[in-house]
C-alpha atoms as a PDB file:
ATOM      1  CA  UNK A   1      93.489 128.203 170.038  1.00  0.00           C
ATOM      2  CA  UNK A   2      91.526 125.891 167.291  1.00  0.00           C
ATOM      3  CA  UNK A   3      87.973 127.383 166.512  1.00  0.00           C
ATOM      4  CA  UNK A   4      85.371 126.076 164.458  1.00  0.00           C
ATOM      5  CA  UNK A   5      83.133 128.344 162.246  1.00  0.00           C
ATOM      6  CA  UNK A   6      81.503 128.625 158.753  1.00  0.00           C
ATOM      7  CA  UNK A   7      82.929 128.630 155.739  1.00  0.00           C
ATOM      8  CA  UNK A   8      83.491 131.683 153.841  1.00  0.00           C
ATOM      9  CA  UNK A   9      83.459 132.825 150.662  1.00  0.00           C
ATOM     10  CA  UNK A  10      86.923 134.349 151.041  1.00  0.00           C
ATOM     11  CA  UNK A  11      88.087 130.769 152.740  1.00  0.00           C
ATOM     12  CA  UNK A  12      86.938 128.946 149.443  1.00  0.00           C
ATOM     13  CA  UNK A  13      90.643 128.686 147.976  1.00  0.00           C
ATOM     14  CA  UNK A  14      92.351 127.625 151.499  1.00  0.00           C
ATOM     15  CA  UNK A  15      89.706 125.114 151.792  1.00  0.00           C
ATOM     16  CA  UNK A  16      89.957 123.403 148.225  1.00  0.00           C
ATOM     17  CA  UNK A  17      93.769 123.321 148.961  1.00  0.00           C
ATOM     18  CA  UNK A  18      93.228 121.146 152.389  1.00  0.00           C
ATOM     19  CA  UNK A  19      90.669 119.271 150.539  1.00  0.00           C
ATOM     20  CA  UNK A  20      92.838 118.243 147.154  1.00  0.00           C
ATOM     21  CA  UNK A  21      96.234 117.988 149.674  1.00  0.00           C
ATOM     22  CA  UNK A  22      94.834 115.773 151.895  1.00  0.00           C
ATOM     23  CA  UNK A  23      93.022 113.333 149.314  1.00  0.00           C
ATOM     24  CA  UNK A  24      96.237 112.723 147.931  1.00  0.00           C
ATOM     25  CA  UNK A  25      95.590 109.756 150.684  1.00  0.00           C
ATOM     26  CA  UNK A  26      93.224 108.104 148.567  1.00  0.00           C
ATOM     27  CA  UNK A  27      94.900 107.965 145.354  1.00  0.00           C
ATOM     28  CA  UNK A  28      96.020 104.298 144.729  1.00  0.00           C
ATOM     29  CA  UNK A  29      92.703 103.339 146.844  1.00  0.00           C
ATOM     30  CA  UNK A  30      89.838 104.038 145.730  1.00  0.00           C
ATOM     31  CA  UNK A  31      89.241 102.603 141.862  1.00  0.00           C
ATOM     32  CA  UNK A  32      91.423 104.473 139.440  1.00  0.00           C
ATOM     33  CA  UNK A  33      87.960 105.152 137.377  1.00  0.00           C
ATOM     34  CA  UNK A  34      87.223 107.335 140.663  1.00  0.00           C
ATOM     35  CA  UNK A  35      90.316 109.277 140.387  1.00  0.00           C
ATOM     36  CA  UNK A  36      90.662 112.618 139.067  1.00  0.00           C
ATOM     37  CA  UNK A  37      92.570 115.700 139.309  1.00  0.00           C
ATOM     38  CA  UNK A  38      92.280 118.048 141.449  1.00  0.00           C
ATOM     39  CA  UNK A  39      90.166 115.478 142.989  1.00  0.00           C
ATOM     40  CA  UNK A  40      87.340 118.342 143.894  1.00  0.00           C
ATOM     41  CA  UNK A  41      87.963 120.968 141.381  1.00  0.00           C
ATOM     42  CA  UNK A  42      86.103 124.344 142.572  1.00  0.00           C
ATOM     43  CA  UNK A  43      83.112 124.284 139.944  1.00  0.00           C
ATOM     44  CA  UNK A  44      82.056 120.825 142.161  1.00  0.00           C
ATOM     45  CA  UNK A  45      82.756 122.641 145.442  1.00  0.00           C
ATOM     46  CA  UNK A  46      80.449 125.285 144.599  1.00  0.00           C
ATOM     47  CA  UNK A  47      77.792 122.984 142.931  1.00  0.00           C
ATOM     48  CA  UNK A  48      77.905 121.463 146.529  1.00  0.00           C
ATOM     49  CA  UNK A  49      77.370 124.802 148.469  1.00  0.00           C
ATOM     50  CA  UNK A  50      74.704 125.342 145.875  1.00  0.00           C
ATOM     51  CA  UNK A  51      73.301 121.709 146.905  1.00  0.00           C
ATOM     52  CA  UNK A  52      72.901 122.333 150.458  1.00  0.00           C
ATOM     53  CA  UNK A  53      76.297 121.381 151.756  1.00  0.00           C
ATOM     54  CA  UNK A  54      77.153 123.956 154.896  1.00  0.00           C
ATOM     55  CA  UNK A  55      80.841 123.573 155.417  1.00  0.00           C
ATOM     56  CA  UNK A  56      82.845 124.385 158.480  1.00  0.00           C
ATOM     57  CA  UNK A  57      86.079 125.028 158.608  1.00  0.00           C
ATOM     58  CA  UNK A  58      88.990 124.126 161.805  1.00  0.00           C
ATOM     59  CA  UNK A  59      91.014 127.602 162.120  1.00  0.00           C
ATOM     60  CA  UNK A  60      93.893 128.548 164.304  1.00  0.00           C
ATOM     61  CA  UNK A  61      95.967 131.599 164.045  1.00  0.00           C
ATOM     62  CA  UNK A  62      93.935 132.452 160.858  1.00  0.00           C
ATOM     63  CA  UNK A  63      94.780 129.568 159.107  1.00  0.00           C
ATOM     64  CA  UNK A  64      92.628 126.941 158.089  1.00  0.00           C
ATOM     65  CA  UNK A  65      93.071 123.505 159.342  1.00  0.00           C
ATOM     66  CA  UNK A  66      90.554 121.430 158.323  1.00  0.00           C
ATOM     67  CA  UNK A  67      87.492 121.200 156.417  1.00  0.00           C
ATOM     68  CA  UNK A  68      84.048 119.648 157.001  1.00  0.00           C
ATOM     69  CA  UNK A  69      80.118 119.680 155.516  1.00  0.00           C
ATOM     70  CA  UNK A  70      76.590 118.583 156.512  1.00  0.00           C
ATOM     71  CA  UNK A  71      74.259 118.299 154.445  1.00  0.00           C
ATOM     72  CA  UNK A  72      70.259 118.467 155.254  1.00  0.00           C
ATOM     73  CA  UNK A  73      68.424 115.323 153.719  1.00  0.00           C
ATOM     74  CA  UNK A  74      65.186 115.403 155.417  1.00  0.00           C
ATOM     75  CA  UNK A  75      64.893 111.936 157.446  1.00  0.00           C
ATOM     76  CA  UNK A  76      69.160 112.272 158.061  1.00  0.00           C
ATOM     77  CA  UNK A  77      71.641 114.319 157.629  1.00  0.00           C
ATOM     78  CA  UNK A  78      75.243 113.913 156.076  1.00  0.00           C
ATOM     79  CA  UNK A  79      78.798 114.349 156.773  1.00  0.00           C
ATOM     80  CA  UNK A  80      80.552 115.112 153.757  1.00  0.00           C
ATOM     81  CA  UNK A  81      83.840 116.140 152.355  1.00  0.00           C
ATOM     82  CA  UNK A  82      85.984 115.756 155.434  1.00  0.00           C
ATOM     83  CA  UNK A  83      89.493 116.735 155.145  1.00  0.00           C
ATOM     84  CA  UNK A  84      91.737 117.780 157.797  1.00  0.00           C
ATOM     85  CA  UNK A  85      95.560 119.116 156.529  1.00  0.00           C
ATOM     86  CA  UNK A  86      98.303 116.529 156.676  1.00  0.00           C
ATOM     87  CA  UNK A  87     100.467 118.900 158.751  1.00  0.00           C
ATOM     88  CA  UNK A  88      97.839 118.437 161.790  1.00  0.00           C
ATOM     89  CA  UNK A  89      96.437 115.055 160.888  1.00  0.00           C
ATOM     90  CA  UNK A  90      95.891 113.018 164.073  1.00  0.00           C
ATOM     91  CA  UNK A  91      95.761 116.297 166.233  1.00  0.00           C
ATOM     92  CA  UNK A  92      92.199 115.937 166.792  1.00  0.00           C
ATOM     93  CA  UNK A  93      91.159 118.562 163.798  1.00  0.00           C
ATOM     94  CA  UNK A  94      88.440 116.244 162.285  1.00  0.00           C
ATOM     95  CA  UNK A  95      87.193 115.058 165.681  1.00  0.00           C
ATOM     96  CA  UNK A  96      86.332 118.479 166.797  1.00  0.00           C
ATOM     97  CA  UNK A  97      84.576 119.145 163.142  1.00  0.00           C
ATOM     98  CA  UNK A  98      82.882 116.184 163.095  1.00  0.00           C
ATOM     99  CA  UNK A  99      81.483 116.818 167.125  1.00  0.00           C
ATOM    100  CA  UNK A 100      80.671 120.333 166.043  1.00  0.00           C
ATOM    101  CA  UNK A 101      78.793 119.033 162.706  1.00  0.00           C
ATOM    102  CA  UNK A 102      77.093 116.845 164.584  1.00  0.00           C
ATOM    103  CA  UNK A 103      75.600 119.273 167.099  1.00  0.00           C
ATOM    104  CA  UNK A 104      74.443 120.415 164.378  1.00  0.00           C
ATOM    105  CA  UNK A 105      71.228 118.692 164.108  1.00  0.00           C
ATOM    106  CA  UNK A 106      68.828 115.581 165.908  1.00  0.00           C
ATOM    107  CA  UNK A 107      68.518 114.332 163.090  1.00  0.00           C
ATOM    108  CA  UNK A 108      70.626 110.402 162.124  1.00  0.00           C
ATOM    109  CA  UNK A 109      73.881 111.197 160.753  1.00  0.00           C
ATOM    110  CA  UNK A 110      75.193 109.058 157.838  1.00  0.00           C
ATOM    111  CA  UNK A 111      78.635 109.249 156.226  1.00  0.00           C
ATOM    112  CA  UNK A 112      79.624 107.645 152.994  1.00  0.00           C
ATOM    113  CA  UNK A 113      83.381 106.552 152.299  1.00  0.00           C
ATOM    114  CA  UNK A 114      85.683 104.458 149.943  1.00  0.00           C
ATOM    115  CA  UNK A 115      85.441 100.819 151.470  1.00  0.00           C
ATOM    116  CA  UNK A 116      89.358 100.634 150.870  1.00  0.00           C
ATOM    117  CA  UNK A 117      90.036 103.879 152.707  1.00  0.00           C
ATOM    118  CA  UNK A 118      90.380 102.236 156.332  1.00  0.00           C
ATOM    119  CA  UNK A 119      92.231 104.883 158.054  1.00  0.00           C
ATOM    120  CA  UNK A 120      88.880 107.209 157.509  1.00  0.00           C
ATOM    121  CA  UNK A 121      86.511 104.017 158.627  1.00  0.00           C
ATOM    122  CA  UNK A 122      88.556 103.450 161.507  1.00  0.00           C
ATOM    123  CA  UNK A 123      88.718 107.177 162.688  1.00  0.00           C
ATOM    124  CA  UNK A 124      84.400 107.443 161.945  1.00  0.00           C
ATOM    125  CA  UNK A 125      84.338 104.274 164.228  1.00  0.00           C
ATOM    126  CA  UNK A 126      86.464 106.115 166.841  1.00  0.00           C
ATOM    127  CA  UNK A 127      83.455 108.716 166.788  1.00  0.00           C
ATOM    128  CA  UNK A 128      80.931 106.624 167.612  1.00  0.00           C
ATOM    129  CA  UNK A 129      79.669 105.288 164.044  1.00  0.00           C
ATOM    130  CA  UNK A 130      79.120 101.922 162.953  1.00  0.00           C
ATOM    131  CA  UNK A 131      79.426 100.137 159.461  1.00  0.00           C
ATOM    132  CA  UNK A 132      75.792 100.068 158.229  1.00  0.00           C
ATOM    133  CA  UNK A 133      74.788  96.523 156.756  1.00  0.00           C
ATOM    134  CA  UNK A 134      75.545  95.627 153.480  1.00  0.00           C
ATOM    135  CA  UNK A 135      71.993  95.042 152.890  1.00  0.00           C
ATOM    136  CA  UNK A 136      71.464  98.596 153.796  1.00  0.00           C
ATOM    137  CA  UNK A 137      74.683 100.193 151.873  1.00  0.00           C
ATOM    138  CA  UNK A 138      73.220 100.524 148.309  1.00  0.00           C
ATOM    139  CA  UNK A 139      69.754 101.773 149.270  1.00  0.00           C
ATOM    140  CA  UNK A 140      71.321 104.527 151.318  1.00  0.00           C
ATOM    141  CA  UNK A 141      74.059 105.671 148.716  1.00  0.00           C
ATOM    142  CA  UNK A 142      71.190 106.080 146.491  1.00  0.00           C
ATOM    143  CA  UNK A 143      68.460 107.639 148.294  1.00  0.00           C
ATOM    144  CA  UNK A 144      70.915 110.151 149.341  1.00  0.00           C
ATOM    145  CA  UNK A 145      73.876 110.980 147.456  1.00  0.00           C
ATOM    146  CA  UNK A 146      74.209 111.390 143.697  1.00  0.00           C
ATOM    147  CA  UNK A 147      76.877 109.086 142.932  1.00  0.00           C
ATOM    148  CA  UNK A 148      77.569 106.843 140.173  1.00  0.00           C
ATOM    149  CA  UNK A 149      76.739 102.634 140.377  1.00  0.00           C
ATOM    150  CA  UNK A 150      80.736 102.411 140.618  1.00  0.00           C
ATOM    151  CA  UNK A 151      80.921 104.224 143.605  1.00  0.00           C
ATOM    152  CA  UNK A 152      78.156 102.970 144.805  1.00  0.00           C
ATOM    153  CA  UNK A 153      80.277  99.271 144.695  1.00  0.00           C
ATOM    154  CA  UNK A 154      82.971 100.629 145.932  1.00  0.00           C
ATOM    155  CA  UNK A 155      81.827 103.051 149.158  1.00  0.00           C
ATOM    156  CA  UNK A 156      80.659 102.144 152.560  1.00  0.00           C
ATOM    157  CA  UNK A 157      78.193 103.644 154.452  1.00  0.00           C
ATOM    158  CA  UNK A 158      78.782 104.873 158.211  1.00  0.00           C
ATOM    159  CA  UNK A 159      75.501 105.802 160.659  1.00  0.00           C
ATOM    160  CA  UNK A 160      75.523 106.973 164.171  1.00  0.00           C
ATOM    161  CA  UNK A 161      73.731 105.600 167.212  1.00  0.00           C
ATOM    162  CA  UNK A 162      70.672 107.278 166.193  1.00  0.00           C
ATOM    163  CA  UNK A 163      70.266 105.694 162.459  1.00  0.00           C
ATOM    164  CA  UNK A 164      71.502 102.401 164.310  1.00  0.00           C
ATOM    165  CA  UNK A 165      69.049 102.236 167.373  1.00  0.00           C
ATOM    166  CA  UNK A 166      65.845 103.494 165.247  1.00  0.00           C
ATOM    167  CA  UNK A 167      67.362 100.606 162.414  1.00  0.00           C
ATOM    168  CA  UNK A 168      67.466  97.820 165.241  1.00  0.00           C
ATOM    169  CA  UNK A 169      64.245  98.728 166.648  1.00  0.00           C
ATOM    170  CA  UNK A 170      62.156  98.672 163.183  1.00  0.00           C
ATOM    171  CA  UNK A 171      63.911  95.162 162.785  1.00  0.00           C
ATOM    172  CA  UNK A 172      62.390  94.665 166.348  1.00  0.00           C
ATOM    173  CA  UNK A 173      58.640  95.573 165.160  1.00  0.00           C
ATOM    174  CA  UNK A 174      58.906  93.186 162.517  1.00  0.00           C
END
């Protein structure tokens, strides 16, 4: 049976595996200036524990599964780094880490992705989360991730139905 709980420290090495196997997927689609490898070596993994990233991890018969963070950011919080193995891929892995994550807090959830990497977009929109406007993308990606201008051009920004209604209803009040 799949269970979700916290990372642990002695989980670190499974986890960067998933993480580095399964965004082999990206490689050819996001900008080749993006690409590196492993594409999250562990000194960044642990600079993003250090950051405030609490990952979960999917684990079944004490093997991980999938991977998954949230990140506090005051007025939102964020999904990041989600990565589910490509042995269980489309098993429903990253849908029960992203429900759990989600649970997680009241606060608006907002997830950043490569604009190319539609598979990832599409599953986010299966979840309930909508494209933010492109009017809105930058201001986001900078206010609250540390990411480079490039990325910046080349990412999307995802928001649940909180971030959307409270969005639509300032737009209401003028």
């Amino acid at each position: 049976m799949m269970s979700i709980r916290k990372l642990l420290a002695p989980d670190l090495d499974a986890a960067l595996s998933i993480i580095n196997e399964a965004a082999q997927a990206y490689r050819g689609v996001i900008p080749a200036d993006r690409w590196h490898e492993p594409y999250m070596p562990r000194d960044e993994l642990d600079a993003e524990i250090a950051n405030g990233v609490m990952f979960w991890v999917a684990e079944e018969d004490g093997l991980l599964s999938g991977v998954m963070g949230i990140q506090d950011k005051g007025a939102v919080a964020l999904v990041r780094h989600a990565y589910v193995a490509p042995t269980v891929q489309r098993k429903g892995v990253g849908t029960m880490l992203l429900h759990h994550v989600a649970s997680l807090t009241e606060q608006p959830l907002l997830i950043g992705t490569w604009a190319d990497a539609s598979w990832a977009i599409d599953f986010y929109r299966r979840n309930g989360f909508e494209l933010v406007p492109e009017k809105d993308k930058a201001s986001l990606l900078r206010k609250y991730w540390s990411i480079p201008e490039r990325q910046i051009e080349t990412s999307v920004v995802l928001a649940d139905r909180r971030w959307m209604d409270a969005r639509r209803q300032a737009e209401a009040e003028g």
